[in-house]
C-alpha atoms as a PDB file:
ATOM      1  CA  UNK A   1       3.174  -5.761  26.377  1.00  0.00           C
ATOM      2  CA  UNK A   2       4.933  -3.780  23.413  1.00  0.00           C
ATOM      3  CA  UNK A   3       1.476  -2.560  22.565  1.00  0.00           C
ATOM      4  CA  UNK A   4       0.727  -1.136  25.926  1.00  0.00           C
ATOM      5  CA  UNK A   5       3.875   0.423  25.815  1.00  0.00           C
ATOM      6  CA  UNK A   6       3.592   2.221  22.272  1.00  0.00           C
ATOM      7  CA  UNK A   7      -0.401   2.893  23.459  1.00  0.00           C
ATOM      8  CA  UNK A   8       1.233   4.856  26.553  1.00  0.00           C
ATOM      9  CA  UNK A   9       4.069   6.465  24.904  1.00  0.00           C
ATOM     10  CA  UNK A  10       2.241   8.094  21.356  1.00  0.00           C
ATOM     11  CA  UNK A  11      -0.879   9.004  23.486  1.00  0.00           C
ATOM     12  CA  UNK A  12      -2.819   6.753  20.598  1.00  0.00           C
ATOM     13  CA  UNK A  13      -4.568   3.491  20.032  1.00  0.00           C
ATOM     14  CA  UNK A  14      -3.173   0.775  18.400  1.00  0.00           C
ATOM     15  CA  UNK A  15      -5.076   1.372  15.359  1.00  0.00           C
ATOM     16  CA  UNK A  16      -3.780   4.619  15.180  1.00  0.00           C
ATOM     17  CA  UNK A  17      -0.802   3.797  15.676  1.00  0.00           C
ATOM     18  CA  UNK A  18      -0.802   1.111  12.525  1.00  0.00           C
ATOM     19  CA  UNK A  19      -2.862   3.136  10.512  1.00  0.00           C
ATOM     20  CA  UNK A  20      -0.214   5.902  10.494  1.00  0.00           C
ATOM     21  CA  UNK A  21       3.068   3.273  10.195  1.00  0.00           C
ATOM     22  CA  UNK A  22       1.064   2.233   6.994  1.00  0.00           C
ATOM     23  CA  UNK A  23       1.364   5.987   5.176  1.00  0.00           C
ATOM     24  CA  UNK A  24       5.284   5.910   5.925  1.00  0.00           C
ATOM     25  CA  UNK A  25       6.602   4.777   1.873  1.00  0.00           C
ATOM     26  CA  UNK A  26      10.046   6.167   2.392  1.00  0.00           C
ATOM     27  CA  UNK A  27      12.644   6.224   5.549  1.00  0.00           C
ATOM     28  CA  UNK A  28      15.738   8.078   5.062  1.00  0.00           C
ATOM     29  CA  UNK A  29      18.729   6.750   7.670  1.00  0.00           C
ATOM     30  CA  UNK A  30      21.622   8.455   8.292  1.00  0.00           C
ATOM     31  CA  UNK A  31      24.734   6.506   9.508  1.00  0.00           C
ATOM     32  CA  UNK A  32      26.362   8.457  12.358  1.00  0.00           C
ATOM     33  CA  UNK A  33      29.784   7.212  11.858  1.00  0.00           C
ATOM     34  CA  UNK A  34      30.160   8.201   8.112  1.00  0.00           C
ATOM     35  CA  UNK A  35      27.402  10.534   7.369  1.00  0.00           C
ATOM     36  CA  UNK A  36      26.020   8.534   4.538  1.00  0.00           C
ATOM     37  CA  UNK A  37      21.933   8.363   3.812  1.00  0.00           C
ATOM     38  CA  UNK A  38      20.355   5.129   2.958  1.00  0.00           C
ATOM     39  CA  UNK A  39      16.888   5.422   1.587  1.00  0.00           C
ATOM     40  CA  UNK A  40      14.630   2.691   2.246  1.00  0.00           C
ATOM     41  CA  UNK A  41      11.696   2.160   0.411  1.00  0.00           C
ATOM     42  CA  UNK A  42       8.166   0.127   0.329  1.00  0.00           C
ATOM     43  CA  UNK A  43       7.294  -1.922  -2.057  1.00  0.00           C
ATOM     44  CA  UNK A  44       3.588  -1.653  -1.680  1.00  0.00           C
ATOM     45  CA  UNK A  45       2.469  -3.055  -5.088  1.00  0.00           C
ATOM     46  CA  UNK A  46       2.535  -7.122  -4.518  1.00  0.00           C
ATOM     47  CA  UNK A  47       1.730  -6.065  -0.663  1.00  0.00           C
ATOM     48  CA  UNK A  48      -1.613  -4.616  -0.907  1.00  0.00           C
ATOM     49  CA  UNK A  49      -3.722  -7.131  -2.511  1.00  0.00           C
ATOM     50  CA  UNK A  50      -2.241  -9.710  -0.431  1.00  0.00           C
ATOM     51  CA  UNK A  51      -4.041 -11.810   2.670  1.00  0.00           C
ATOM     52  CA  UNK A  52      -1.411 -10.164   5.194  1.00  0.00           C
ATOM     53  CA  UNK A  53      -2.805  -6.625   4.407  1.00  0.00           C
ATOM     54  CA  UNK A  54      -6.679  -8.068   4.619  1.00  0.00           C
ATOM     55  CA  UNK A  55      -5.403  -9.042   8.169  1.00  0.00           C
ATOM     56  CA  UNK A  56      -3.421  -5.913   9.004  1.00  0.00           C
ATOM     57  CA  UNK A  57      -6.305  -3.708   8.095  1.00  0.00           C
ATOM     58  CA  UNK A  58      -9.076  -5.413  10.221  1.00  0.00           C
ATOM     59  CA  UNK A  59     -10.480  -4.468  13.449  1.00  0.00           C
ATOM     60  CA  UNK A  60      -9.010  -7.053  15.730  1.00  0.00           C
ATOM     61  CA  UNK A  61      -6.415  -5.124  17.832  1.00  0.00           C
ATOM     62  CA  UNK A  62      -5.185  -8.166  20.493  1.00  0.00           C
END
């Protein structure tokens, strides 16, 4: 159901959809309250050889 619902709201398949989350490396957050930025970043290097990106990356889209 939260598929269908990003599918209909981005105008994009699924695949798309994943393919672009996966180029995102950096988020920058900025608390409302105080104004402070907190950097989040991806730590892709034990991540890409492993089985969960050899399932993230294949075709199957249910």
């Amino acid at each position: 159901m939260m598929g269908k619902y990003l599918e209909i709201k981005m105008c994009k398949s699924l695949h798309q959809i994943r393919k672009e989350l996966w180029q995102v490396h950096e988020a920058h957050i900025r608390d409302e309250q105080t104004g402070e930025v907190h950097v989040l970043q991806m730590d892709t290097g034990d991540f890409v050889n492993s089985a969960l990106m050899d399932l993230l990356n294949s075709e199957f889209t249910h």
